[in-house]
PDB file of N, CA and C in Angstrom:
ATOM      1  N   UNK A   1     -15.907  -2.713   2.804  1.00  0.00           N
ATOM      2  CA  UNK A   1     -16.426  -1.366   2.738  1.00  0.00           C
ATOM      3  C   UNK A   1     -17.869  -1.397   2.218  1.00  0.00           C
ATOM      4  N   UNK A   2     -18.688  -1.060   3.285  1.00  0.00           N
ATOM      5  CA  UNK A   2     -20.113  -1.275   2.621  1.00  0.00           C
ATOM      6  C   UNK A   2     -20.454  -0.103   2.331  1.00  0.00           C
ATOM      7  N   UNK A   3     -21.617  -0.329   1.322  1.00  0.00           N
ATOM      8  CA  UNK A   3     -21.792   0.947   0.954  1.00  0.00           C
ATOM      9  C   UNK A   3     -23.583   1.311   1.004  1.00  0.00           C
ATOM     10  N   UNK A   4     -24.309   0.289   1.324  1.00  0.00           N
ATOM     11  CA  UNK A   4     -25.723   0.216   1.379  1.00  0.00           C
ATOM     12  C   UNK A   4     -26.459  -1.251   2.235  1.00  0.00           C
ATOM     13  N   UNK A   5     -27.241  -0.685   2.914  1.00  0.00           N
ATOM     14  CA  UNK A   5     -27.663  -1.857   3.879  1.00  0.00           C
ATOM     15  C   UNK A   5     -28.489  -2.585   3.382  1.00  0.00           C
ATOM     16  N   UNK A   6     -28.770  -3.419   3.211  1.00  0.00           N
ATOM     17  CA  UNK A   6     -29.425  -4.708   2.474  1.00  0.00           C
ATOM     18  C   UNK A   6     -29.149  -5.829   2.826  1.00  0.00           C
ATOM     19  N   UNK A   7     -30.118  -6.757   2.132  1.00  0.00           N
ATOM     20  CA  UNK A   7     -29.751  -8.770   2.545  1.00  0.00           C
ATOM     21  C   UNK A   7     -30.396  -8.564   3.917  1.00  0.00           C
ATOM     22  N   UNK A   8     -31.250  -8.042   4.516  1.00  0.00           N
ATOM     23  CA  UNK A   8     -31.717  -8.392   6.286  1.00  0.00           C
ATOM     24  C   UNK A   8     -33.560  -8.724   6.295  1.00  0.00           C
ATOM     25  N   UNK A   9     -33.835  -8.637   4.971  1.00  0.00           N
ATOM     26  CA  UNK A   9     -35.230  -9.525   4.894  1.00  0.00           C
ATOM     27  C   UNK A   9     -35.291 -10.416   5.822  1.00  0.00           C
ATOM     28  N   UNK A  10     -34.796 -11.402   6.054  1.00  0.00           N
ATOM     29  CA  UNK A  10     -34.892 -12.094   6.449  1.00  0.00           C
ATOM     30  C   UNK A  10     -34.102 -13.028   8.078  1.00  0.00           C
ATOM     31  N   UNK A  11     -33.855 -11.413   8.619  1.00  0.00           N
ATOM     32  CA  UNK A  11     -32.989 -11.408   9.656  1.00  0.00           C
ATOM     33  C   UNK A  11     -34.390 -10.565  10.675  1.00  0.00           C
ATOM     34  N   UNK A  12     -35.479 -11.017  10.610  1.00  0.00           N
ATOM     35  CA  UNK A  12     -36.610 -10.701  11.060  1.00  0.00           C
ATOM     36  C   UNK A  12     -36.632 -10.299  12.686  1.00  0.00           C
ATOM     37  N   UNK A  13     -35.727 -11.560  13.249  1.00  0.00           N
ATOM     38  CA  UNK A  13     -35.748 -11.379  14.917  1.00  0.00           C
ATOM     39  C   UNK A  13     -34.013 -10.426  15.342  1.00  0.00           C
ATOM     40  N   UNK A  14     -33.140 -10.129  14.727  1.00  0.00           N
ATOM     41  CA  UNK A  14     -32.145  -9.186  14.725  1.00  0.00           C
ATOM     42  C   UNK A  14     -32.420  -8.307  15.923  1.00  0.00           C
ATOM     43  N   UNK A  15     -31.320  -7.977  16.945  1.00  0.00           N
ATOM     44  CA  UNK A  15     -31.826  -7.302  17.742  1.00  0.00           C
ATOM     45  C   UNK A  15     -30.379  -5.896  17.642  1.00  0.00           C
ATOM     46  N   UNK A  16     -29.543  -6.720  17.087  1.00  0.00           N
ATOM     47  CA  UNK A  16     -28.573  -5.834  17.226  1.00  0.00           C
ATOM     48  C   UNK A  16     -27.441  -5.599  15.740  1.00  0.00           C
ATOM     49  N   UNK A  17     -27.333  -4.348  15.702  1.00  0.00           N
ATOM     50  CA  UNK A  17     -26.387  -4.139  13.748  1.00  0.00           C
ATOM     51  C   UNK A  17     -25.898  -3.466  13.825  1.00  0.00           C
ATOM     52  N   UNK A  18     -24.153  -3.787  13.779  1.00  0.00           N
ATOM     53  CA  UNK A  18     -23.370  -3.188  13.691  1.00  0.00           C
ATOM     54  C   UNK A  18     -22.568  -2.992  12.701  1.00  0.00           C
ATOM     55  N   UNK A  19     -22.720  -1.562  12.013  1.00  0.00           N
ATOM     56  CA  UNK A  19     -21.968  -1.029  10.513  1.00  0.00           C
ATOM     57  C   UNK A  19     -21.417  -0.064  10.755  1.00  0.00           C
ATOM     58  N   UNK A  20     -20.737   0.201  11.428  1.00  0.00           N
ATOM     59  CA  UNK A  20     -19.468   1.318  11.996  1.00  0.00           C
ATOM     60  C   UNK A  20     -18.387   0.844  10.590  1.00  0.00           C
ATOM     61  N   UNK A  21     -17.828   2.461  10.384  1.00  0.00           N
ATOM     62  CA  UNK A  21     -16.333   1.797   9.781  1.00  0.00           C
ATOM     63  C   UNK A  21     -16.957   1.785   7.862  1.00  0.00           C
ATOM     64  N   UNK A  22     -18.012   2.098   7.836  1.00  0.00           N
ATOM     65  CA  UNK A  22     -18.239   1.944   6.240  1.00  0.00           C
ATOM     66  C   UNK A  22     -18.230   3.200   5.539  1.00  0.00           C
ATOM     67  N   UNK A  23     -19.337   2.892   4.164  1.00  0.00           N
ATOM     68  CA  UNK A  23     -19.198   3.853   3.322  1.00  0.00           C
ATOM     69  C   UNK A  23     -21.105   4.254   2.877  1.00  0.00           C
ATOM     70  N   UNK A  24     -21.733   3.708   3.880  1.00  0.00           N
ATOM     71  CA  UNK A  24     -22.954   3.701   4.071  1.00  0.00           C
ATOM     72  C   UNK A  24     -23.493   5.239   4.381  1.00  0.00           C
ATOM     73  N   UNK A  25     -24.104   5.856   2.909  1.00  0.00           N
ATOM     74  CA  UNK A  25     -24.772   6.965   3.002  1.00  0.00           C
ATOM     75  C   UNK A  25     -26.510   7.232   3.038  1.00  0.00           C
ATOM     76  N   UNK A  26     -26.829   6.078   3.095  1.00  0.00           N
ATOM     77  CA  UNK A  26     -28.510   6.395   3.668  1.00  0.00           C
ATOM     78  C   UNK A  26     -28.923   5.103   4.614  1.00  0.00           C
ATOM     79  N   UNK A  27     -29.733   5.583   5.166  1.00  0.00           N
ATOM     80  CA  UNK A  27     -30.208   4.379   6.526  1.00  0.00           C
ATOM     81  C   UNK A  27     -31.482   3.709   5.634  1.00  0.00           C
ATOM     82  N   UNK A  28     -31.220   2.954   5.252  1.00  0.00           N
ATOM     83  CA  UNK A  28     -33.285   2.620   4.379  1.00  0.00           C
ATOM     84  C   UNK A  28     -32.741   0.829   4.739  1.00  0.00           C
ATOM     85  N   UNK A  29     -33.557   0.137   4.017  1.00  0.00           N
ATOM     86  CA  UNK A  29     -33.709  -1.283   4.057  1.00  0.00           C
ATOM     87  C   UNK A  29     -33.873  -1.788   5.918  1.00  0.00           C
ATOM     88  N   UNK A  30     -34.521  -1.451   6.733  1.00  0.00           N
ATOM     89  CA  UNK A  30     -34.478  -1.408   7.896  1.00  0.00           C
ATOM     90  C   UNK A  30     -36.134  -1.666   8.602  1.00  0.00           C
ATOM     91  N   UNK A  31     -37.052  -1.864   7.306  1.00  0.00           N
ATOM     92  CA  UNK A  31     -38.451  -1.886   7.715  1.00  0.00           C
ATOM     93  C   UNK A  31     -38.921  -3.156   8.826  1.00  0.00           C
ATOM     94  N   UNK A  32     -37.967  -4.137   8.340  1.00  0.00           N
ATOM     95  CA  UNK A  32     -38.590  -5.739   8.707  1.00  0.00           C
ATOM     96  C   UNK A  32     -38.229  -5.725   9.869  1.00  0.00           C
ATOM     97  N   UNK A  33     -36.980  -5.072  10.697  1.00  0.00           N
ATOM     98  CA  UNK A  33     -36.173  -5.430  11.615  1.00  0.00           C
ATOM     99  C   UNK A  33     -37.288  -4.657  13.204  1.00  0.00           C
ATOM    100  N   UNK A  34     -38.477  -5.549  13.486  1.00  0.00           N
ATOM    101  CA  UNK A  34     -38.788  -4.257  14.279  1.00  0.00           C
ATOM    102  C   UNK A  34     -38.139  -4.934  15.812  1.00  0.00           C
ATOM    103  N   UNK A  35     -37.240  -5.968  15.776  1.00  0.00           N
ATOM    104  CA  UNK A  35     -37.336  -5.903  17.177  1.00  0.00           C
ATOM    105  C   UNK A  35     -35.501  -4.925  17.338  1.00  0.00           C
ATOM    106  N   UNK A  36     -34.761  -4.565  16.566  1.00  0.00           N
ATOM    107  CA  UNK A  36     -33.500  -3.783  16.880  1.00  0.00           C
ATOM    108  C   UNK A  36     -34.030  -2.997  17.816  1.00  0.00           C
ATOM    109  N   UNK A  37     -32.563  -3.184  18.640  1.00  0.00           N
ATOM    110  CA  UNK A  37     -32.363  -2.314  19.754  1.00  0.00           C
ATOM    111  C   UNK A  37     -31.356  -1.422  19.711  1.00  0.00           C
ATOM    112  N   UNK A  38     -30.146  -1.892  19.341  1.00  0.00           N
ATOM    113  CA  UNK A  38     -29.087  -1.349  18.883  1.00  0.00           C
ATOM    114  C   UNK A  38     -28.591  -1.298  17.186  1.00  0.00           C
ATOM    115  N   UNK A  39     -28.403   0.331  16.963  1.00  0.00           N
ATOM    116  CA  UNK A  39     -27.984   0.281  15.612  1.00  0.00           C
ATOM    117  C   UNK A  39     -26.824   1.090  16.010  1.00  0.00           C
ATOM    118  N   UNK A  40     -25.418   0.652  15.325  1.00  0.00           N
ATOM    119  CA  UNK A  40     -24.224   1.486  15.161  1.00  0.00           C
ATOM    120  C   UNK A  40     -24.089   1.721  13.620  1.00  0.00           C
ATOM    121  N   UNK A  41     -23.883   2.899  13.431  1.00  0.00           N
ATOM    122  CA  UNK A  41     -23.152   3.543  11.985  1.00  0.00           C
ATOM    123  C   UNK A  41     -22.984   4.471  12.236  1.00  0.00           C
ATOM    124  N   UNK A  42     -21.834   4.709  12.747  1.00  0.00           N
ATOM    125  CA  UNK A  42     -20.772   5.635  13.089  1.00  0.00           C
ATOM    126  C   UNK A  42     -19.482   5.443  12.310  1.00  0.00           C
ATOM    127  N   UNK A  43     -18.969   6.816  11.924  1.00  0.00           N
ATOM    128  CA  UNK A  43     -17.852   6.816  10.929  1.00  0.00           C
ATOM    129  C   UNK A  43     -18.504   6.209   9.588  1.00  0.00           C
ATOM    130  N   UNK A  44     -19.332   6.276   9.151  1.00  0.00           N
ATOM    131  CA  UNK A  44     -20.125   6.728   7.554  1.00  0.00           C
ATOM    132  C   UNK A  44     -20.274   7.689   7.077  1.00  0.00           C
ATOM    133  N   UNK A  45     -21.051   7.545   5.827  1.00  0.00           N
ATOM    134  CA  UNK A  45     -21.207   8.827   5.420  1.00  0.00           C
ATOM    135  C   UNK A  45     -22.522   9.799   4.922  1.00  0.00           C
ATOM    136  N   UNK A  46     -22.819   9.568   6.097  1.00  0.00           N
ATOM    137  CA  UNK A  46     -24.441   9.922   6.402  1.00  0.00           C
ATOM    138  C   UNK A  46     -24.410  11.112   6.723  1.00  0.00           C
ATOM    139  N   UNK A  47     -25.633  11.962   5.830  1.00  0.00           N
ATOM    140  CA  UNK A  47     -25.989  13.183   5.935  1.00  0.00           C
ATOM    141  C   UNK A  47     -27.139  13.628   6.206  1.00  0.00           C
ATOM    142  N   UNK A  48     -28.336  12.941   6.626  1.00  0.00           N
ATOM    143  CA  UNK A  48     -29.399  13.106   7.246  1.00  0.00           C
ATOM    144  C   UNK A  48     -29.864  11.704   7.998  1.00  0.00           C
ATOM    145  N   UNK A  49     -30.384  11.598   8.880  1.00  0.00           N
ATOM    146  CA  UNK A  49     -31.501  10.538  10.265  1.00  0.00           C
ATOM    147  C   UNK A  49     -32.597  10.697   9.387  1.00  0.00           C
ATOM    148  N   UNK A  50     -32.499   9.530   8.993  1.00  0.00           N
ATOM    149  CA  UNK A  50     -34.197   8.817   8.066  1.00  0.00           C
ATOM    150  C   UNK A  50     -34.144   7.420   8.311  1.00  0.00           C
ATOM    151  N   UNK A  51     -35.614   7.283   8.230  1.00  0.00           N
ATOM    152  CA  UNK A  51     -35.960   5.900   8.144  1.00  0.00           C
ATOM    153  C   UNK A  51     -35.466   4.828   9.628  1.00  0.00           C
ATOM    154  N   UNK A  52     -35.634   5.919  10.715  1.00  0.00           N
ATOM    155  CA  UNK A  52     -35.715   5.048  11.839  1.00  0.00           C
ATOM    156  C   UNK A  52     -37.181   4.956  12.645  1.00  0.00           C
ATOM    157  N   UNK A  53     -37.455   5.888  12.633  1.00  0.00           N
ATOM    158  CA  UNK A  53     -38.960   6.281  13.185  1.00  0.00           C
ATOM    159  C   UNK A  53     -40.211   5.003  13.677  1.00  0.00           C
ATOM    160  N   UNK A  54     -39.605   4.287  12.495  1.00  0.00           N
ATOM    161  CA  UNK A  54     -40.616   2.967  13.128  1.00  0.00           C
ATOM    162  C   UNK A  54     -40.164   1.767  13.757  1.00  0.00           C
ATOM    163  N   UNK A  55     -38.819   1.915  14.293  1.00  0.00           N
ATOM    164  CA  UNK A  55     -37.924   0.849  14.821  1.00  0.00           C
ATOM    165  C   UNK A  55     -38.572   1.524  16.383  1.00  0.00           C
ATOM    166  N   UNK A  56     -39.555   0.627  16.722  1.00  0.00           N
ATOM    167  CA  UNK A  56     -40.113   1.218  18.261  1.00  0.00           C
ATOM    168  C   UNK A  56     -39.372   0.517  19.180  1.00  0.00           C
ATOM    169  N   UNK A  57     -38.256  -0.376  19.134  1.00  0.00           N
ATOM    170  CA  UNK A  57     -37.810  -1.149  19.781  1.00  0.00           C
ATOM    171  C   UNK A  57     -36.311  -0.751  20.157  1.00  0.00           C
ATOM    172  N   UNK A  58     -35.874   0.222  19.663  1.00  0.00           N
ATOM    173  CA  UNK A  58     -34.899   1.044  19.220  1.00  0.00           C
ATOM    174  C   UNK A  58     -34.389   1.677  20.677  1.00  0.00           C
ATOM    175  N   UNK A  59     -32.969   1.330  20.877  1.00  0.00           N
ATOM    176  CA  UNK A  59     -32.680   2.134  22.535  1.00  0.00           C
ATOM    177  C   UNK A  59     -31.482   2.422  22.141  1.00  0.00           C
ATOM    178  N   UNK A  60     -30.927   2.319  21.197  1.00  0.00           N
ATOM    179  CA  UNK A  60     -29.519   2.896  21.289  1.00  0.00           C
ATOM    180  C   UNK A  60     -28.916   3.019  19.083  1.00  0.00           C
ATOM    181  N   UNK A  61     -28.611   4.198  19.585  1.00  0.00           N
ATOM    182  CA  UNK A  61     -28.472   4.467  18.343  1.00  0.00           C
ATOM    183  C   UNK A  61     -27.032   5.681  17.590  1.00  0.00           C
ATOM    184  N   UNK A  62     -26.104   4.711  17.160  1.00  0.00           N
ATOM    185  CA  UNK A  62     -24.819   5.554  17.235  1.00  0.00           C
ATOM    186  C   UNK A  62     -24.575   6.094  16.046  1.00  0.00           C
ATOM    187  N   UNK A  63     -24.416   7.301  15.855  1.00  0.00           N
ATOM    188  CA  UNK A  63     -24.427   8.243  14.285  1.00  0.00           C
ATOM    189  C   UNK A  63     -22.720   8.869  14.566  1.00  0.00           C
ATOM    190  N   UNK A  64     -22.114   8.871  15.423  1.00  0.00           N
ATOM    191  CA  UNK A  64     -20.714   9.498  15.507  1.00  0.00           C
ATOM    192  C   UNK A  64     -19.686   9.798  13.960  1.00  0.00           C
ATOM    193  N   UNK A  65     -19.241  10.477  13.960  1.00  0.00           N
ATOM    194  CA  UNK A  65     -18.417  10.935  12.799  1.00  0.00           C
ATOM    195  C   UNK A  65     -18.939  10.475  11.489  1.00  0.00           C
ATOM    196  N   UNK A  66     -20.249  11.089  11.154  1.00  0.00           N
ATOM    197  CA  UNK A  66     -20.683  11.521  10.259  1.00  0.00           C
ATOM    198  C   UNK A  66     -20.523  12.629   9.476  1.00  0.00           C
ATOM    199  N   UNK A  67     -21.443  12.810   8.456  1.00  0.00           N
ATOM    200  CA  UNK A  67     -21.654  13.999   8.185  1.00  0.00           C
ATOM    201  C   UNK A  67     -23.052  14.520   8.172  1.00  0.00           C
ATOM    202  N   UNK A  68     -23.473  14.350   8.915  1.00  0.00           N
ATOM    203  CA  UNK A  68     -24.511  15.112   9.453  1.00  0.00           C
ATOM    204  C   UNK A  68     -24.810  16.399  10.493  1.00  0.00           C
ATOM    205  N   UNK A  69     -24.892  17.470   9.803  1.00  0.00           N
ATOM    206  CA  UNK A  69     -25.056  18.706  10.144  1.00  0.00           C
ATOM    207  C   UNK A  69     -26.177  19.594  10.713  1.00  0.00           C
ATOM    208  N   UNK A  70     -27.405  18.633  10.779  1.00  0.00           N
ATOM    209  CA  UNK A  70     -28.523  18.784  11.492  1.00  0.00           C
ATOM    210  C   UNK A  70     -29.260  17.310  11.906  1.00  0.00           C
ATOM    211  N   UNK A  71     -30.203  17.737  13.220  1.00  0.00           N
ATOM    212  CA  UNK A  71     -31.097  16.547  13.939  1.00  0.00           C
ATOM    213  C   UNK A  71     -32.852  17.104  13.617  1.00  0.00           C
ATOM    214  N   UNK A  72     -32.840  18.516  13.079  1.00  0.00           N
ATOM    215  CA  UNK A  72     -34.192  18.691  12.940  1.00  0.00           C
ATOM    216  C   UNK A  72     -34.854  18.236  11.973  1.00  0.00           C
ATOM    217  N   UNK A  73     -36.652  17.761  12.339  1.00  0.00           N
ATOM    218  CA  UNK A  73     -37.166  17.448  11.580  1.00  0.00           C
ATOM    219  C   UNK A  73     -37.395  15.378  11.529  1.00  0.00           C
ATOM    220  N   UNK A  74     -36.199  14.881  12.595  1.00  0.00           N
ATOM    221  CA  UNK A  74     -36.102  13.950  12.542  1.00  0.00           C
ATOM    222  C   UNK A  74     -37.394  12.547  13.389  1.00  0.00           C
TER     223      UNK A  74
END
């Protein structure tokens, strides 16, 4: 049961992260990773879309059964 994303310093060329199934309530530690393409965290417990904006490499991105109640502003 995770609860915060971290330890990927050094997972520099990462193209794909999958954290479905946790307890993960903010998206941060995600700066280094610019070549991701795919991020899953779905079924967490996320309440706002932050801290993707500079993942330009970014094509797929799964937020499902959250708790997130708005996309504006994002």
């Amino acid at each position: 049961m995770i609860t915060r994303i971290e330890g990927l310093q050094s997972c520099k060329m990462l193209e794909e992260l999958y954290l479905e199934g946790n307890k993960i309530a903010a998206i941060e530690e995600l700066d280094c990773l610019h070549f991701l393409k795919r991020l899953e965290l779905g079924q967490n417990r996320l309440q706002r879309i932050q801290n993707v904006a500079h993942l330009s490499n970014l094509m797929q991105l799964s937020l499902e059964d959250n708790q997130i109640t708005s996309i504006a502003g994002t």
